[in-house]
Protein backbone atom coordinates (compact mmCIF):
# COMPACT_ATOMS: atom_id res chain seq x y z
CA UNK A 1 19.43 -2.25 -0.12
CA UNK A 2 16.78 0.76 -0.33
CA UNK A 3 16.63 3.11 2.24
CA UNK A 4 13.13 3.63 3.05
CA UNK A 5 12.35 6.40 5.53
CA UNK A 6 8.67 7.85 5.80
CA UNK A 7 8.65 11.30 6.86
CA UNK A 8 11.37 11.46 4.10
CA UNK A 9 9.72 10.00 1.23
CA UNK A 10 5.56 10.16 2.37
CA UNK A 11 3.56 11.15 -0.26
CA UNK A 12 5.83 9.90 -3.05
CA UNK A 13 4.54 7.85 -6.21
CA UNK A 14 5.16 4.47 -3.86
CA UNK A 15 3.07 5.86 -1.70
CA UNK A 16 0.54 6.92 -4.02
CA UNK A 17 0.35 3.73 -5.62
CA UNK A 18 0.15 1.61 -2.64
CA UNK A 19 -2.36 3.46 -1.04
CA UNK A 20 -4.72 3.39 -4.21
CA UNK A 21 -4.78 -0.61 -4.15
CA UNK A 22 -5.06 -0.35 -0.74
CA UNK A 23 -7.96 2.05 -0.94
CA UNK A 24 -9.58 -0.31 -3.37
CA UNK A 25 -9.37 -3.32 -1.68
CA UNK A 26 -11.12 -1.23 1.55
CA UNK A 27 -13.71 -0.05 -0.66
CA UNK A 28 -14.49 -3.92 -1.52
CA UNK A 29 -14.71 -4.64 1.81
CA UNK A 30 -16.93 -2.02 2.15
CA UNK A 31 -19.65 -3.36 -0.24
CA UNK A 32 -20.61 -6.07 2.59
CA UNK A 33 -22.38 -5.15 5.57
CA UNK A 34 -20.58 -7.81 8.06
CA UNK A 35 -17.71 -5.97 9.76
CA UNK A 36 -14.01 -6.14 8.73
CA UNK A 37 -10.49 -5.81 10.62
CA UNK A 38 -7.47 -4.33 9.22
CA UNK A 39 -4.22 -5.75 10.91
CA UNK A 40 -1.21 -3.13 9.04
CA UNK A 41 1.92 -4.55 10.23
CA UNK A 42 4.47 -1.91 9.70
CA UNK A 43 2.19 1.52 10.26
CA UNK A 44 5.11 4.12 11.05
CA UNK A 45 3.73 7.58 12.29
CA UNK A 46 0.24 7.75 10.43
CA UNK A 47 0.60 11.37 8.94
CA UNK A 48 3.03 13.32 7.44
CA UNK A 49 4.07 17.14 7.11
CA UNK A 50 5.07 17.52 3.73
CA UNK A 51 5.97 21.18 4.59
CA UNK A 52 8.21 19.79 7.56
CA UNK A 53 12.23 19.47 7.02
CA UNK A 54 12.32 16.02 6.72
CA UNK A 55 10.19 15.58 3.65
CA UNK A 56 11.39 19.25 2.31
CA UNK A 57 15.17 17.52 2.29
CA UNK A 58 13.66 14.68 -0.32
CA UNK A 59 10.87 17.25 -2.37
CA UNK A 60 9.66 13.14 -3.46
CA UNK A 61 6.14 14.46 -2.66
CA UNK A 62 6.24 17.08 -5.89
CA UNK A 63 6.77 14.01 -8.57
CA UNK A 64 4.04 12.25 -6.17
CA UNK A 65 0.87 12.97 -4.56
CA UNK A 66 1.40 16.66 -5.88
CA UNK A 67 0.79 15.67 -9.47
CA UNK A 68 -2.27 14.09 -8.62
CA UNK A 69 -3.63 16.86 -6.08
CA UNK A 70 -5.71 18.78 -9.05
CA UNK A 71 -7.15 15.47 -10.64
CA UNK A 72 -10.33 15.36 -8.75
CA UNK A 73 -12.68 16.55 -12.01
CA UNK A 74 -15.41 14.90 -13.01
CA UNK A 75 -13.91 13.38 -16.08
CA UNK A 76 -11.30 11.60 -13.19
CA UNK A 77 -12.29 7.91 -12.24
CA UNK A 78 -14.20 8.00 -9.09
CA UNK A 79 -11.67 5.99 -6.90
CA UNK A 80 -9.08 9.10 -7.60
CA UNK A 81 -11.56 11.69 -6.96
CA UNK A 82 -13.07 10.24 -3.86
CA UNK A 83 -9.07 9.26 -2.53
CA UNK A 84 -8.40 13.13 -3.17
CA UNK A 85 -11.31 13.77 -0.95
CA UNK A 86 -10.52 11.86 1.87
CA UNK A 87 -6.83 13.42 1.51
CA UNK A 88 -8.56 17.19 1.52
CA UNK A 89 -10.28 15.96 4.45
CA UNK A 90 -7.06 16.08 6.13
CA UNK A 91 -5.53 19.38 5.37
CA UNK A 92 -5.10 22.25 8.27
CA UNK A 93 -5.76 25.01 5.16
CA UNK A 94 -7.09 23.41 2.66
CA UNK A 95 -6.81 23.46 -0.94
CA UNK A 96 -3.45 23.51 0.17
CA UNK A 97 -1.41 20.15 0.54
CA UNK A 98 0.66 19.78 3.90
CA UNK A 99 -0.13 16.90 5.08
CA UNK A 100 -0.06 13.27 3.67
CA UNK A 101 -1.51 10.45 5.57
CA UNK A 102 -0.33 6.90 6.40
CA UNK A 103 -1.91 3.75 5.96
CA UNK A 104 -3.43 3.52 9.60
CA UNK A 105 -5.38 7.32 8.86
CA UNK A 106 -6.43 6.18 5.42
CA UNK A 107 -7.60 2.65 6.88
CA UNK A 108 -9.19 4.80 9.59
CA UNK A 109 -10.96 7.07 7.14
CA UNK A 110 -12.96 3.94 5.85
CA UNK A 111 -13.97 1.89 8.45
CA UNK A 112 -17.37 1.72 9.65
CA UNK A 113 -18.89 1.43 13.45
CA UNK A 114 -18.25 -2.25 13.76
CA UNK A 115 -14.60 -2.49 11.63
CA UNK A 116 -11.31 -2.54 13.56
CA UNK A 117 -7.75 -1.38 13.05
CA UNK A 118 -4.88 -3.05 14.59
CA UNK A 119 -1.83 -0.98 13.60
CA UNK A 120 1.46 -1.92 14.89
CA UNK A 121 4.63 0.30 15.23
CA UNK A 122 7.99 -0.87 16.84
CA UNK A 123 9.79 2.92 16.56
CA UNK A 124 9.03 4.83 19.48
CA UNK A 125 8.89 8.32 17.97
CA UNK A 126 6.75 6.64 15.55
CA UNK A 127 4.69 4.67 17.74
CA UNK A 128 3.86 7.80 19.40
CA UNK A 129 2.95 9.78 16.85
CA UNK A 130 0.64 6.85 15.71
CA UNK A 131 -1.03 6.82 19.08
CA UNK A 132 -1.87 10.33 19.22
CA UNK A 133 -3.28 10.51 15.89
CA UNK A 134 -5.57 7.21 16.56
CA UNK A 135 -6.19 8.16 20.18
CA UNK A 136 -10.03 8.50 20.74
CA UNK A 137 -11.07 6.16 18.18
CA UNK A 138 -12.35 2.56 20.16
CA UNK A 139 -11.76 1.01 16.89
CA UNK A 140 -8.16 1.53 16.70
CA UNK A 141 -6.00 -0.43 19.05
CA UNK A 142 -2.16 0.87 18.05
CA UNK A 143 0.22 -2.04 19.34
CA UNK A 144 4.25 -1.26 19.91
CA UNK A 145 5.55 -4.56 18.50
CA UNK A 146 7.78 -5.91 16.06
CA UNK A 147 5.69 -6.94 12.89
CA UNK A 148 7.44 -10.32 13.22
CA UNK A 149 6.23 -10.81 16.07
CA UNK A 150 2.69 -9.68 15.36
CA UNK A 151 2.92 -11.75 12.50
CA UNK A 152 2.89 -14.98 15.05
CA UNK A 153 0.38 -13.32 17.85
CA UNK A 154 -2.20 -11.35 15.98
CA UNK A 155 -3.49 -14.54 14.27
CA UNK A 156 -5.89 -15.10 13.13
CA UNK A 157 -7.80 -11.96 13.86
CA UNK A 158 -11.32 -11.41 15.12
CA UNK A 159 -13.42 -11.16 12.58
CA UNK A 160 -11.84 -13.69 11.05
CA UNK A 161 -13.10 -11.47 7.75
CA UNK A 162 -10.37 -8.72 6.67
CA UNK A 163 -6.83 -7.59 5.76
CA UNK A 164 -3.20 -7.26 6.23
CA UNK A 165 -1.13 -4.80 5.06
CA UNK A 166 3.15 -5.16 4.84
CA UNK A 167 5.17 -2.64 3.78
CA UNK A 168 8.85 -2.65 5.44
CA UNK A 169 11.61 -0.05 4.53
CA UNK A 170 13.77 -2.71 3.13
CA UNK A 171 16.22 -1.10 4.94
CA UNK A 172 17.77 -4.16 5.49
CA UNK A 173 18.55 -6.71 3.10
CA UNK A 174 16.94 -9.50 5.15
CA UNK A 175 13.69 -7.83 5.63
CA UNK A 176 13.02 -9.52 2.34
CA UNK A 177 13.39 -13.02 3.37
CA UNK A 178 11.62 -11.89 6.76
CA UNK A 179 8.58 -10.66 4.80
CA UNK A 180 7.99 -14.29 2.65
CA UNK A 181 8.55 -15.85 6.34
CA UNK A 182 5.84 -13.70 8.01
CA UNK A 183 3.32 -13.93 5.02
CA UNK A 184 3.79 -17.89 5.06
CA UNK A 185 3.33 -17.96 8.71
CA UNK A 186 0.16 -15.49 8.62
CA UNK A 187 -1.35 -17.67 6.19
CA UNK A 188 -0.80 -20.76 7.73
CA UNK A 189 -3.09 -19.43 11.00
CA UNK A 190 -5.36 -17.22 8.25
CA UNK A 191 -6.11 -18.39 5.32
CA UNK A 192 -9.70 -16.92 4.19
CA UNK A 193 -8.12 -13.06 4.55
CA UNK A 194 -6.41 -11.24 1.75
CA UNK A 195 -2.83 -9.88 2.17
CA UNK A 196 -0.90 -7.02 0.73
CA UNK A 197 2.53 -6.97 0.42
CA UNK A 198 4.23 -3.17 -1.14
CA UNK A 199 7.84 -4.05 -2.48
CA UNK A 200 10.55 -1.72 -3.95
CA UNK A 201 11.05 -2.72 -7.69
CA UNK A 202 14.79 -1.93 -7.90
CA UNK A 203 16.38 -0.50 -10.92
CA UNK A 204 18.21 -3.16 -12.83
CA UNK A 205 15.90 -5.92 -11.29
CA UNK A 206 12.43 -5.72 -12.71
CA UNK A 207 12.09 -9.61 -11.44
CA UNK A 208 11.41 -9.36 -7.67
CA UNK A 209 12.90 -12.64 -5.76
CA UNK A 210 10.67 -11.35 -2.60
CA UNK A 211 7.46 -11.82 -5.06
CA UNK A 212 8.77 -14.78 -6.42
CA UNK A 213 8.88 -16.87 -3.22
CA UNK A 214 5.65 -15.78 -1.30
CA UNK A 215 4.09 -16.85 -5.02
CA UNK A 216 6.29 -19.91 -5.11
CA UNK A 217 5.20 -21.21 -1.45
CA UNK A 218 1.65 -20.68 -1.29
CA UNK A 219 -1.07 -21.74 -4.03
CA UNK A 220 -3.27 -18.19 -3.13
CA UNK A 221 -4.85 -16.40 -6.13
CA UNK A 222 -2.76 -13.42 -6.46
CA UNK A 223 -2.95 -9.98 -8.01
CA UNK A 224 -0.09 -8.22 -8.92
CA UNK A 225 0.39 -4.54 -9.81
CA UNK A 226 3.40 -2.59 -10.76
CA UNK A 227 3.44 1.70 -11.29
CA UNK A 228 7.48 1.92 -13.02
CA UNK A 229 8.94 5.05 -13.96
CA UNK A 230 11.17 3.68 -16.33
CA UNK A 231 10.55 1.11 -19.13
CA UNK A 232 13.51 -0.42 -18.95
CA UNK A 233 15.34 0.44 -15.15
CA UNK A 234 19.05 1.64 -15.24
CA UNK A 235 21.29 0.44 -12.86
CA UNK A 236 21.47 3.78 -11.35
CA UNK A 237 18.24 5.01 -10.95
CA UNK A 238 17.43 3.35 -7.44
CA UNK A 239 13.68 2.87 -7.19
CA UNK A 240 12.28 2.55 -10.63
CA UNK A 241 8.53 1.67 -9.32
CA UNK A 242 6.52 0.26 -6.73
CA UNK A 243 4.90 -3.12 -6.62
CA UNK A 244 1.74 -4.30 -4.84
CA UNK A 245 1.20 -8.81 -4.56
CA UNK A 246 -2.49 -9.02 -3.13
CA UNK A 247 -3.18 -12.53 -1.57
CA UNK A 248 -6.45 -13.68 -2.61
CA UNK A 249 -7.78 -10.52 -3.99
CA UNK A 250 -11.54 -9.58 -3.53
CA UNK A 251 -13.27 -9.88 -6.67
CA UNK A 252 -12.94 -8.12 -9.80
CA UNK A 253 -10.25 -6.01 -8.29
CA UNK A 254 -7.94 -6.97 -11.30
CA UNK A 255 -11.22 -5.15 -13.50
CA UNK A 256 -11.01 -2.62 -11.01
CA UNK A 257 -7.32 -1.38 -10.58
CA UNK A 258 -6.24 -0.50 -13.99
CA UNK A 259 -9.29 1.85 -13.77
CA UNK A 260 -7.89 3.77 -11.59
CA UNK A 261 -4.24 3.61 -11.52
CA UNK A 262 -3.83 4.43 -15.49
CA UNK A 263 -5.02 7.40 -15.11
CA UNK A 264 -2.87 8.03 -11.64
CA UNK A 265 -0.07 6.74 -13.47
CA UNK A 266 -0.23 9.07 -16.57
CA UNK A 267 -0.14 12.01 -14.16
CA UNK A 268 2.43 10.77 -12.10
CA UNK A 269 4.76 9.91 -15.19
CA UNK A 270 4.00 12.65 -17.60
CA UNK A 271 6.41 11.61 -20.20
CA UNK A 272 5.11 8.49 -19.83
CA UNK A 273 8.88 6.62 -19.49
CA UNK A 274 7.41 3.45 -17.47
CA UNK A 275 4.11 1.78 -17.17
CA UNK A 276 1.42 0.17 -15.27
CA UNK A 277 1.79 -3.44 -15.31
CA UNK A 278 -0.34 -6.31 -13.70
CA UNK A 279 -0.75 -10.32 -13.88
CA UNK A 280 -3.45 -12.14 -12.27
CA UNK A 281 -3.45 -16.01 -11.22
CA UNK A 282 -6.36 -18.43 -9.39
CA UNK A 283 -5.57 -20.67 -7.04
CA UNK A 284 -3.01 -23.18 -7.43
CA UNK A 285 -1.23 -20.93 -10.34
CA UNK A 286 -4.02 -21.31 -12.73
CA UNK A 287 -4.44 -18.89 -15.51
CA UNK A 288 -1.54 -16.54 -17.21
CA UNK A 289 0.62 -15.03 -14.29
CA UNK A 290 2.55 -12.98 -17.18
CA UNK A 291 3.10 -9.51 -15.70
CA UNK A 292 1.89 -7.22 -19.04
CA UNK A 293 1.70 -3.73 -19.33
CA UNK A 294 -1.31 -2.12 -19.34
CA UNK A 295 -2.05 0.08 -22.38
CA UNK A 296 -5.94 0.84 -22.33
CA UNK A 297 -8.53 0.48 -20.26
C-alpha cells in the first residue's frame, strides 16, 4: 500500500506526468468553442509550497518538476514550454520555483468564460485551502464530499461535454477496488465524457490489477501512458512510475502525448533507467492494447 500524501510529494515526477496528460487533454477541449466542465474527484489543497517543511522532509520535487523548470527553450515541444508558463505564472518571485500547483489551479488556469470546475475535497485542512485558492472565481464550485459519493451525485454533469479526473493516495489498499467501482458507476450515468484515472505503478508489479478491471468492465477506447524510472522495478524501490488510463480519449491524443512526455521524461530520468510506455485500444478492445515503450518520436 503506497502512501500518498500531497504537500509531501507535490511536484514530483507523478505529478509531473499526470498533470502533462491532463494538460493535454484540456488543451483538446480547448480547440472547440462549446463550453466544457471539469468534475476532479480527489482535488486535495490546490497549491503547494515546495519551500514549506512538508515537501522539504521528501526533497521529491528536485528529481521532479525541478528538472524540468529550465526546459522552456524554443527547441522544447510547445506543450512543455507553455505548461512551464502557466507554472511561472504562479510563482511569488519568479524565476524561482516555490510553489507547485494542483490539479484544480491547473484546470483553473485553462478554462474559458463559459467552462466549469467542480473540485471536490473531503479533508478539511485541505478543503480549505482549496476554497481559498478558488474563492472569487464563479466558475469554480469547490464541494466537501467524499469522491465516492460524488461519483453517484455529480452525474452526469452539466454540460454534459467534459472530464473527470481520479487520482486517490492509495493509501488504502481498497481505494483500488473503490476507484474501478466509481469509474463503472460514472460511466454508467456518463458515457460521452472522457475519464482519467492516475495510478501508482508499484515496483515489482509493472501489471496494474486496478487498470486491468476498469479495462476489463467497460468496452471504452482507452489510452494508456506510463513515465517508469526503472526498466525493470525492484521489489524495493516503492514507486517505480506513474500511470495515466484515459477513457475515451479526445482525438489524436495518443499522436499527441509521446510528443511531449519523451522529452519530459528524458529530463526527468537522466540516465534514462525506465521509459515512456503507452498502448492504445478502440472501442470494444479493438486494435493492439500492448503497452510498448516508446523509443522515438
Amino acid at each position: 500500500m503506497l502512501s500518498y500524501q500531497h504537500d509531501y510529494h507535490a511536484g514530483n515526477f507523478a505529478d509531473v506526468h499526470k498533470h502533462l496528460v491532463l494538460w493535454q487533454v484540456l488543451e483538446a477541449m480547448r480547440v472547440r468553442d462549446k463550453p466544457f466542465v471539469v468534475l476532479d474527484l480527489h482535488a486535495g489543497a490546490g497549491g503547494y509550497d515546495l519551500s514549506g517543511a512538508r515537501a522539504h522532509k521528501t526533497q521529491e520535487a528536485a528529481a521532479g518538476i525541478a528538472r524540468l523548470w529550465g526546459a522552456d527553450t524554443a527547441d522544447s515541444p510547445e506543450c512543455i514550454r507553455e505548461f512551464l508558463k502557466t507554472l511561472r505564472g504562479f510563482q511569488p518571485q519568479p524565476p524561482r520555483l516555490t510553489i507547485y500547483p494542483g490539479s484544480p489551479l491547473l484546470i483553473q488556469s485553462r478554462l474559458r468564460e463559459r467552462d466549469r470546475l467542480v473540485a471536490c475535497e473531503l479533508h478539511p485542512e485541505a478543503h480549505a485551502r482549496l476554497q481559498n485558492g478558488l474563492a472569487g472565481d464563479a466558475r469554480c464550485h469547490v464541494h466537501r464530499r467524499d469522491a465516492r459519493e460524488a461519483a453517484r451525485a455529480l452525474f452526469p454533469p452539466t454540460p454534459r461535454r467534459g472530464l473527470a479526473l481520479l487520482d486517490p493516495s492509495y493509501e488504502r489498499k481498497a481505494e483500488y477496488r473503490e476507484v474501478a467501482e466509481m469509474v463503472v458507476s460514472i460511466r454508467q450515468r456518463w458515457n460521452t465524457g472522457t475519464v482519467l484515472i492516475w495510478y501508482p505503478v508499484l515496483a515489482g508489479r509493472p501489471d496494474h490489477a486496478l487498470r486491468e478491471q476498469i479495462r476489463s468492465e467497460l468496452d471504452d477506447p482507452w489510452l494508456l501512458s506510463e513515465l517508469r524510472l526503472v526498466r525493470e522495478p525492484d521489489r524495493h524501490l516503492g514507486l517505480a512510475g506513474s500511470g495515466m488510463l484515459v477513457l475515451r480519449p479526445p482525438w489524436q491524443l495518443e499522436a499527441r502525448l509521446p510528443k511531449c512526455l519523451l522529452p519530459a521524461w528524458r529530463r526527468l530520468d537522466p540516465e534514462q533507467q525506465g521509459g515512456l510506455y503507452q498502448a492504445m485500444a478502440l472501442e470494444n478492445g479493438k486494435g493492439d492494447p500492448t503497452l510498448r515503450r516508446v523509443e522515438t518520436i
